[in-house]
N, C-alpha and C. Protein backbone atom coordinates (compact mmCIF):
# COMPACT_ATOMS: atom_id res chain seq x y z
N UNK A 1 0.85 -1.18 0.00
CA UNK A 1 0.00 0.00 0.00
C UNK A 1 0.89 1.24 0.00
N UNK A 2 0.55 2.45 -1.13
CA UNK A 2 1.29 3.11 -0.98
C UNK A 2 0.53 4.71 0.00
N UNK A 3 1.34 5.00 1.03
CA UNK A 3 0.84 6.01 1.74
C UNK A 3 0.53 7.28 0.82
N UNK A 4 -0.47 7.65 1.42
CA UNK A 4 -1.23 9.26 0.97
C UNK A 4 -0.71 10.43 0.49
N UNK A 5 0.19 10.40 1.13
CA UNK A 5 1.53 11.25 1.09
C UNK A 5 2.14 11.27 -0.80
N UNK A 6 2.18 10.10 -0.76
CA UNK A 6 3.16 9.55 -2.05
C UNK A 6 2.18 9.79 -3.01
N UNK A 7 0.73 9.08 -2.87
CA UNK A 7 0.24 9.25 -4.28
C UNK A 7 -0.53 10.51 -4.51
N UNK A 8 -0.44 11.13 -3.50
CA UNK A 8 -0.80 12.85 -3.74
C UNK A 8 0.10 13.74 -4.41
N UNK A 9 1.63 13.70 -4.08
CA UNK A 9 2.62 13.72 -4.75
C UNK A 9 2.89 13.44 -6.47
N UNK A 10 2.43 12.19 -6.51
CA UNK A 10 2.55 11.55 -7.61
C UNK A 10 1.82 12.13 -8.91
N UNK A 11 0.10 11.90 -8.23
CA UNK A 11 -1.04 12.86 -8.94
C UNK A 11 -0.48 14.11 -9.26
N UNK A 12 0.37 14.98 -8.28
CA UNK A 12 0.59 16.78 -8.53
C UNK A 12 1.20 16.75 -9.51
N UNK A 13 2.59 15.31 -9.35
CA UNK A 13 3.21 15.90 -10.65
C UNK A 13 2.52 15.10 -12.29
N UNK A 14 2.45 14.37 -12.18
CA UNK A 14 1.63 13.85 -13.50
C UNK A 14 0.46 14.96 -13.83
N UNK A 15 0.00 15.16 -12.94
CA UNK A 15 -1.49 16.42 -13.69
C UNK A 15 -0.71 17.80 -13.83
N UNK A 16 0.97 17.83 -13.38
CA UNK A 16 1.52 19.27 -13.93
C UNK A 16 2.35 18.89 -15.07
N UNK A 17 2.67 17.54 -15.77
CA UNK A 17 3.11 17.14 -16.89
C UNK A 17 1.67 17.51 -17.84
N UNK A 18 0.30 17.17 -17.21
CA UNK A 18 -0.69 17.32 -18.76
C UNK A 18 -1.15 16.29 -18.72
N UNK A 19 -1.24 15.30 -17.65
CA UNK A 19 -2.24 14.54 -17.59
C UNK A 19 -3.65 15.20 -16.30
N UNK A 20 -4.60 14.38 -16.86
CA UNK A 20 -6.24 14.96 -15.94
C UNK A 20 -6.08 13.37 -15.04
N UNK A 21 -5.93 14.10 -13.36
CA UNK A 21 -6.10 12.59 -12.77
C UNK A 21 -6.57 13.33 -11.59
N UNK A 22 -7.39 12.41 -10.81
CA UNK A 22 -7.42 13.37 -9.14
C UNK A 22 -6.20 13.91 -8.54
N UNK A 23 -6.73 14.77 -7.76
CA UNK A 23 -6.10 15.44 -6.41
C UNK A 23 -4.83 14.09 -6.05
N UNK A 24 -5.41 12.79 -5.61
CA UNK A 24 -4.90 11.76 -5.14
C UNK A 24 -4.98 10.53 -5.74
N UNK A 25 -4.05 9.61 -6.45
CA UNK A 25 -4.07 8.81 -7.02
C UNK A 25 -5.20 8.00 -5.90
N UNK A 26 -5.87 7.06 -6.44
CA UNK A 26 -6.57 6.14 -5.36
C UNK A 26 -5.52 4.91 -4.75
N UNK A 27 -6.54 4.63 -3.57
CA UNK A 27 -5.87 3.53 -3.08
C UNK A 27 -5.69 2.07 -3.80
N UNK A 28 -5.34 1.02 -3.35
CA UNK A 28 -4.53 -0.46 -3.87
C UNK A 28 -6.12 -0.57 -4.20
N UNK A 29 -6.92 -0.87 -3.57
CA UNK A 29 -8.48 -1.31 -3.29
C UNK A 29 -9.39 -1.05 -4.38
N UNK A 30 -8.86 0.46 -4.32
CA UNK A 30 -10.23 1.36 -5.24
C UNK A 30 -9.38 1.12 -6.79
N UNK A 31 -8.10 1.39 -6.69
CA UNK A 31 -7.55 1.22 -8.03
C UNK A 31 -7.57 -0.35 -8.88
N UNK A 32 -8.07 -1.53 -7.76
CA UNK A 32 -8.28 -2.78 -8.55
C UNK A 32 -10.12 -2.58 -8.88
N UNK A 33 -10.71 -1.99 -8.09
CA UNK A 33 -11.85 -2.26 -8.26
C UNK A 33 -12.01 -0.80 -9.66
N UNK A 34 -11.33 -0.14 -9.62
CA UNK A 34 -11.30 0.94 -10.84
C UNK A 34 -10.91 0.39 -12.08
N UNK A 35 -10.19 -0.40 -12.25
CA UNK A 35 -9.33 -1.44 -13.32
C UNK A 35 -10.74 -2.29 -14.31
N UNK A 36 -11.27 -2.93 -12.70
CA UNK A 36 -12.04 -4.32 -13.15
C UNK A 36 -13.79 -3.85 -13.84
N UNK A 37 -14.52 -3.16 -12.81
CA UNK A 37 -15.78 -2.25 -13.12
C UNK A 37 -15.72 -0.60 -12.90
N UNK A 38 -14.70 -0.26 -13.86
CA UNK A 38 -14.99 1.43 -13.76
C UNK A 38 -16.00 1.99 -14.20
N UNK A 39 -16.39 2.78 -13.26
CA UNK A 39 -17.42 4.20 -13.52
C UNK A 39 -17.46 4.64 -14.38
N UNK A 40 -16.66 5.49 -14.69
CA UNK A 40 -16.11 6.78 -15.45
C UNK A 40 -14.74 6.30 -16.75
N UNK A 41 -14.35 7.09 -17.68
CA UNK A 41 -13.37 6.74 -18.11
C UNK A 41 -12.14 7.19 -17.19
N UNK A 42 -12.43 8.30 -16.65
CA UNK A 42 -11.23 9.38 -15.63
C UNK A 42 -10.98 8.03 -14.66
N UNK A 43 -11.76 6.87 -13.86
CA UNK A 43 -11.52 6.38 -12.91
C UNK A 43 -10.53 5.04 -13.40
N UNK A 44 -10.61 4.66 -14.82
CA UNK A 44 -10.33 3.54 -15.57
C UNK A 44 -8.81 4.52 -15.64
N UNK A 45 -8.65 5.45 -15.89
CA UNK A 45 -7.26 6.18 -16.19
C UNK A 45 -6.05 6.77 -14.89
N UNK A 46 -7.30 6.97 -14.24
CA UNK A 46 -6.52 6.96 -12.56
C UNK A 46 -6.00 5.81 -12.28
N UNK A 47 -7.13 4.63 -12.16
CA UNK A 47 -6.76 3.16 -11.23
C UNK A 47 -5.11 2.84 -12.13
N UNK A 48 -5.16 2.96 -13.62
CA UNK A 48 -4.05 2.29 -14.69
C UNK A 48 -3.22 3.10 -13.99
N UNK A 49 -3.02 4.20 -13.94
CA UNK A 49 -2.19 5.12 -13.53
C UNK A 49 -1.40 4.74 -11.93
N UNK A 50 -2.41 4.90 -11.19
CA UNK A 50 -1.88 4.10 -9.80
C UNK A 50 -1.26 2.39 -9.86
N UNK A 51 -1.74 1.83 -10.83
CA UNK A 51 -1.19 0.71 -10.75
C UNK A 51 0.38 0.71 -11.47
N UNK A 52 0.63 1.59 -12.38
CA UNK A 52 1.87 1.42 -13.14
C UNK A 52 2.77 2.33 -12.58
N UNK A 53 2.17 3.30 -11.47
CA UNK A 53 3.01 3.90 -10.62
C UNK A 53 3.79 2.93 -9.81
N UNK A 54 2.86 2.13 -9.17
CA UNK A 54 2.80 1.03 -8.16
C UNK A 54 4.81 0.00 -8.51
N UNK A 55 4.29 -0.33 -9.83
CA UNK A 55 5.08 -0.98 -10.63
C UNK A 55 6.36 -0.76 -10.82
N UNK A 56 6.33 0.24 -11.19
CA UNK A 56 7.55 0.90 -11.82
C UNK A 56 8.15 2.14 -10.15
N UNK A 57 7.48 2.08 -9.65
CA UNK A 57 8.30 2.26 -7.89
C UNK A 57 9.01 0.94 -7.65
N UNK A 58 8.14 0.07 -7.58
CA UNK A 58 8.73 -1.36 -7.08
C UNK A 58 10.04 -2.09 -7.66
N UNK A 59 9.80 -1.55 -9.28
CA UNK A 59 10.88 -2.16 -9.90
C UNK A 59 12.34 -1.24 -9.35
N UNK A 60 11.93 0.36 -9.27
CA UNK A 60 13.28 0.50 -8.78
C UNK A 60 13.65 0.82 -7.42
N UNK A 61 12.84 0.59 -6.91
CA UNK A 61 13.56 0.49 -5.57
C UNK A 61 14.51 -1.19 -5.55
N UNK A 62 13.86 -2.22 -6.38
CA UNK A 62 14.57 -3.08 -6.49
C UNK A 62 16.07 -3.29 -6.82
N UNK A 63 15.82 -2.19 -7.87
CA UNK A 63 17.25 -1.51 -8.32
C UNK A 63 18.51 -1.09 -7.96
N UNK A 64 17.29 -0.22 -6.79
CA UNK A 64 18.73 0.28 -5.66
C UNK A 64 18.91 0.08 -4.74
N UNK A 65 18.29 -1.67 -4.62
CA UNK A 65 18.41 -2.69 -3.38
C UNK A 65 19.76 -3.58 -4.46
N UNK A 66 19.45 -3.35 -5.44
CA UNK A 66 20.62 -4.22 -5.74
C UNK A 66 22.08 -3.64 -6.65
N UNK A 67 21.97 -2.27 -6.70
CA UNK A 67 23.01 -1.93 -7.13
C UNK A 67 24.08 -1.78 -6.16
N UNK A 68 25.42 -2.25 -6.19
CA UNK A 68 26.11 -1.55 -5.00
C UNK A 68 26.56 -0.18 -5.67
N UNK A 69 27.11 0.56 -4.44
CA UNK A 69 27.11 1.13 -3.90
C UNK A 69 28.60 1.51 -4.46
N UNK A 70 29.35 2.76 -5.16
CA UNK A 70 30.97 2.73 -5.69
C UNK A 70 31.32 2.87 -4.59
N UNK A 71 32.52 2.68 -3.82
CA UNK A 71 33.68 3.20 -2.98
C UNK A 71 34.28 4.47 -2.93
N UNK A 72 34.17 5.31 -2.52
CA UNK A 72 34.22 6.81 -2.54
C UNK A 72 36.00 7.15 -1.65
């Protein structure tokens, strides 16, 4: 789950690149249930949005769990 903090963040800057998304990306919950029976098209574009955020955080924090570190 990503905290409130982050996907409010996330939303500011993607909707100041020129995308239309809420205030707050939605939560893990609302963004599968946005995926599977969306409302709206905006909610089908949020949930994708929160989920490939989701993704592509995960992949790199993986990244820089596994890169070392140069010797300084």
């Amino acid at each position: 789950m990503l905290p409130e903090r982050l996907r409010t963040e996330a939303a500011q800057r993607l909707n100041a690149a020129g995308m239309e998304l809420p205030d707050v990306l939605p939560g893990n919950s609302d963004a599968l249930r946005g995926i599977h029976l969306p409302e709206s098209e905006a909610d089908l574009t949020a949930a994708q949005t929160r989920l490939v955020f989701q993704e592509l955080l995960v992949m790199q924090l993986a990244l820089a769990i596994e890169t070392p570190v140069a010797d300084q």
